[in-house]
C-alpha atoms as a PDB file:
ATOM      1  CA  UNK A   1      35.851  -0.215  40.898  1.00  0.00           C
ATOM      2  CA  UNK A   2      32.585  -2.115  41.666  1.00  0.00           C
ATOM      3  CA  UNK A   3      32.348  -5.771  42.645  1.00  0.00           C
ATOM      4  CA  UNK A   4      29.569  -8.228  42.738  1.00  0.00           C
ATOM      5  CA  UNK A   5      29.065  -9.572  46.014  1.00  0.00           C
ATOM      6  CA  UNK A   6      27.645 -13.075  46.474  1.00  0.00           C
ATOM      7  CA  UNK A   7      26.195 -12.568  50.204  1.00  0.00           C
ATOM      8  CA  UNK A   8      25.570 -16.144  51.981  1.00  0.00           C
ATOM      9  CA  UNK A   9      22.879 -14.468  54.291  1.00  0.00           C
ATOM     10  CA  UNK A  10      21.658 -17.862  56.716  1.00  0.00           C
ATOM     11  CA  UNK A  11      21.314 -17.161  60.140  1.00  0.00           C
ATOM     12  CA  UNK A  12      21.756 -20.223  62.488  1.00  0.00           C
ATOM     13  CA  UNK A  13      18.747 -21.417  64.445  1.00  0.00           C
ATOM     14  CA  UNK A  14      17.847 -21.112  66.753  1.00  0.00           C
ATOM     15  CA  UNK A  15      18.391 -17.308  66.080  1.00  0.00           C
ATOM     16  CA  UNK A  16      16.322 -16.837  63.166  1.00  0.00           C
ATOM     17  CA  UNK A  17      14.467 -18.729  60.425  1.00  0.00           C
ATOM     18  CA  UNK A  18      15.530 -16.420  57.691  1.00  0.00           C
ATOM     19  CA  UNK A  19      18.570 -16.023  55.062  1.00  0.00           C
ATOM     20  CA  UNK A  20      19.367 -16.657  51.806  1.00  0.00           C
ATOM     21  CA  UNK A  21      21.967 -15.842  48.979  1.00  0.00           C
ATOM     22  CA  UNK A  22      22.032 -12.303  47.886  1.00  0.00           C
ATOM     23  CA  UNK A  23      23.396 -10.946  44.478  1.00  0.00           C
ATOM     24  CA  UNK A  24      24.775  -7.291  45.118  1.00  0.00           C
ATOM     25  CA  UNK A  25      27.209  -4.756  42.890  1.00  0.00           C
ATOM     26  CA  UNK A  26      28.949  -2.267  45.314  1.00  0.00           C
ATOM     27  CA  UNK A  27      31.828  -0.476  45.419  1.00  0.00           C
ATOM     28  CA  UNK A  28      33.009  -1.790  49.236  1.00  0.00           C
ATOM     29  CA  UNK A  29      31.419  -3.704  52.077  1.00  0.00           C
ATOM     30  CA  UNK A  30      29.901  -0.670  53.421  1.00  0.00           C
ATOM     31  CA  UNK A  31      27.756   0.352  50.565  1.00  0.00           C
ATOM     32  CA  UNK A  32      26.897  -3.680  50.184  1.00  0.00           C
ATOM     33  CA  UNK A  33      25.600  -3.278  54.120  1.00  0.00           C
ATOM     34  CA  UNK A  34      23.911   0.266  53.582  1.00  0.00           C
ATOM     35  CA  UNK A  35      21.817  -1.728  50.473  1.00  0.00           C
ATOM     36  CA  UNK A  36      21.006  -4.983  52.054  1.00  0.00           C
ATOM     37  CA  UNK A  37      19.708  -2.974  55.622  1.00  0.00           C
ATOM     38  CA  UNK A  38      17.919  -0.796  53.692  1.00  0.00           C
ATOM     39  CA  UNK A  39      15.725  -3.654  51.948  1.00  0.00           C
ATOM     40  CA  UNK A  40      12.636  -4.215  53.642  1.00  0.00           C
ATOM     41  CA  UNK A  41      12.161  -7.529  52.070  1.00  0.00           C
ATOM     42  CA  UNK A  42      15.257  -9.150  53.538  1.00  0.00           C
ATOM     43  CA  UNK A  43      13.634  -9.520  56.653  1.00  0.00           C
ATOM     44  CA  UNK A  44      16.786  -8.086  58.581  1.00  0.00           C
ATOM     45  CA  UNK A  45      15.510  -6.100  61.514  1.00  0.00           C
ATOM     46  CA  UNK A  46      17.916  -7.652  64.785  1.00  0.00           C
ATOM     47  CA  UNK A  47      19.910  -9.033  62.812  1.00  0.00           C
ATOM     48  CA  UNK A  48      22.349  -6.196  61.390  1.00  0.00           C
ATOM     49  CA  UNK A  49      25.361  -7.337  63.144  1.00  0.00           C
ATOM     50  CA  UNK A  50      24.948 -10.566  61.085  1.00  0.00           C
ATOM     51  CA  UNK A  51      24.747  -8.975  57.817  1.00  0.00           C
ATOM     52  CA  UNK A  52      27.428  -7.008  57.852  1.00  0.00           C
ATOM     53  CA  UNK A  53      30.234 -10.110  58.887  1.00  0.00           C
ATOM     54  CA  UNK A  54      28.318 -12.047  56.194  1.00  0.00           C
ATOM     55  CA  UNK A  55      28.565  -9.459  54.117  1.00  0.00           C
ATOM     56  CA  UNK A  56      32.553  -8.957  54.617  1.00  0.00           C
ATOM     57  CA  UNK A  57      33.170 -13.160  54.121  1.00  0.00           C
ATOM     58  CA  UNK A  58      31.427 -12.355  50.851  1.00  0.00           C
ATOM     59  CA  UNK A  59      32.742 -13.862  47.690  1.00  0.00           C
ATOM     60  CA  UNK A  60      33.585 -10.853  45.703  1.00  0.00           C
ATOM     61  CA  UNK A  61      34.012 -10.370  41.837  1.00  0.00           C
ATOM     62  CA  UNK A  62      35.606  -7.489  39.973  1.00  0.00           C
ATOM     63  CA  UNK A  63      33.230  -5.847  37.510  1.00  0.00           C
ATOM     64  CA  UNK A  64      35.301  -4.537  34.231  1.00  0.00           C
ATOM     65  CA  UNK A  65      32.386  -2.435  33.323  1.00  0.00           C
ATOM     66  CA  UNK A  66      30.764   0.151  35.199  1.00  0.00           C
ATOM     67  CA  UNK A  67      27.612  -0.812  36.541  1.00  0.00           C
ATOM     68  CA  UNK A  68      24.574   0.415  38.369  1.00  0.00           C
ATOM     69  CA  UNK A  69      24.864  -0.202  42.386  1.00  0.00           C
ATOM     70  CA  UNK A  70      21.867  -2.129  43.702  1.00  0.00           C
ATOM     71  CA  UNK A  71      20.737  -5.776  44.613  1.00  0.00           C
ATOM     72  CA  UNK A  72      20.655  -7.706  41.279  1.00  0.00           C
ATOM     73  CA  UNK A  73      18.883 -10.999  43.350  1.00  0.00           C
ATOM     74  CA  UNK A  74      18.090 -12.261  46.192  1.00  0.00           C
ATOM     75  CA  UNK A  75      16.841 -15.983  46.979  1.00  0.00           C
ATOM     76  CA  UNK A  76      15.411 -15.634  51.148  1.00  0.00           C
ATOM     77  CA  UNK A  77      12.959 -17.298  53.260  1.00  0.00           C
END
């Protein structure tokens, strides 16, 4: 069963400058982690070991239907 990860992506300064909220349907954490690094937009390079502790305090929803795994949105600087 897929769920739709709501991914609070900010990393603290001084570290970075970048984050965001990202919108993602997976099936687990570690196909949510192998999508968001694999985004070039996301801005992520360094920063992996951030993403994927975000990504596991993720609010998750249960999807009743099967969907399509992917990023749905994403709201960065």
């Amino acid at each position: 069963m897929k769920s739709l990860y709501i991914v609070d992506y900010w990393v603290p300064f001084p570290q970075s400058e970048y984050g965001g909220i990202i919108n993602v349907i997976a099936e687990d954490d570690e196909e949510a982690f192998d999508l968001l690094s694999e985004e070039d937009s996301l801005n992520l390079p360094g920063f992996e070991r951030n993403l994927m502790e975000n990504v596991r305090k993720a609010q998750k929803f249960s999807l009743v239907d099967d969907y399509e795994s992917g990023i749905i949105e994403a709201f960065t600087t």
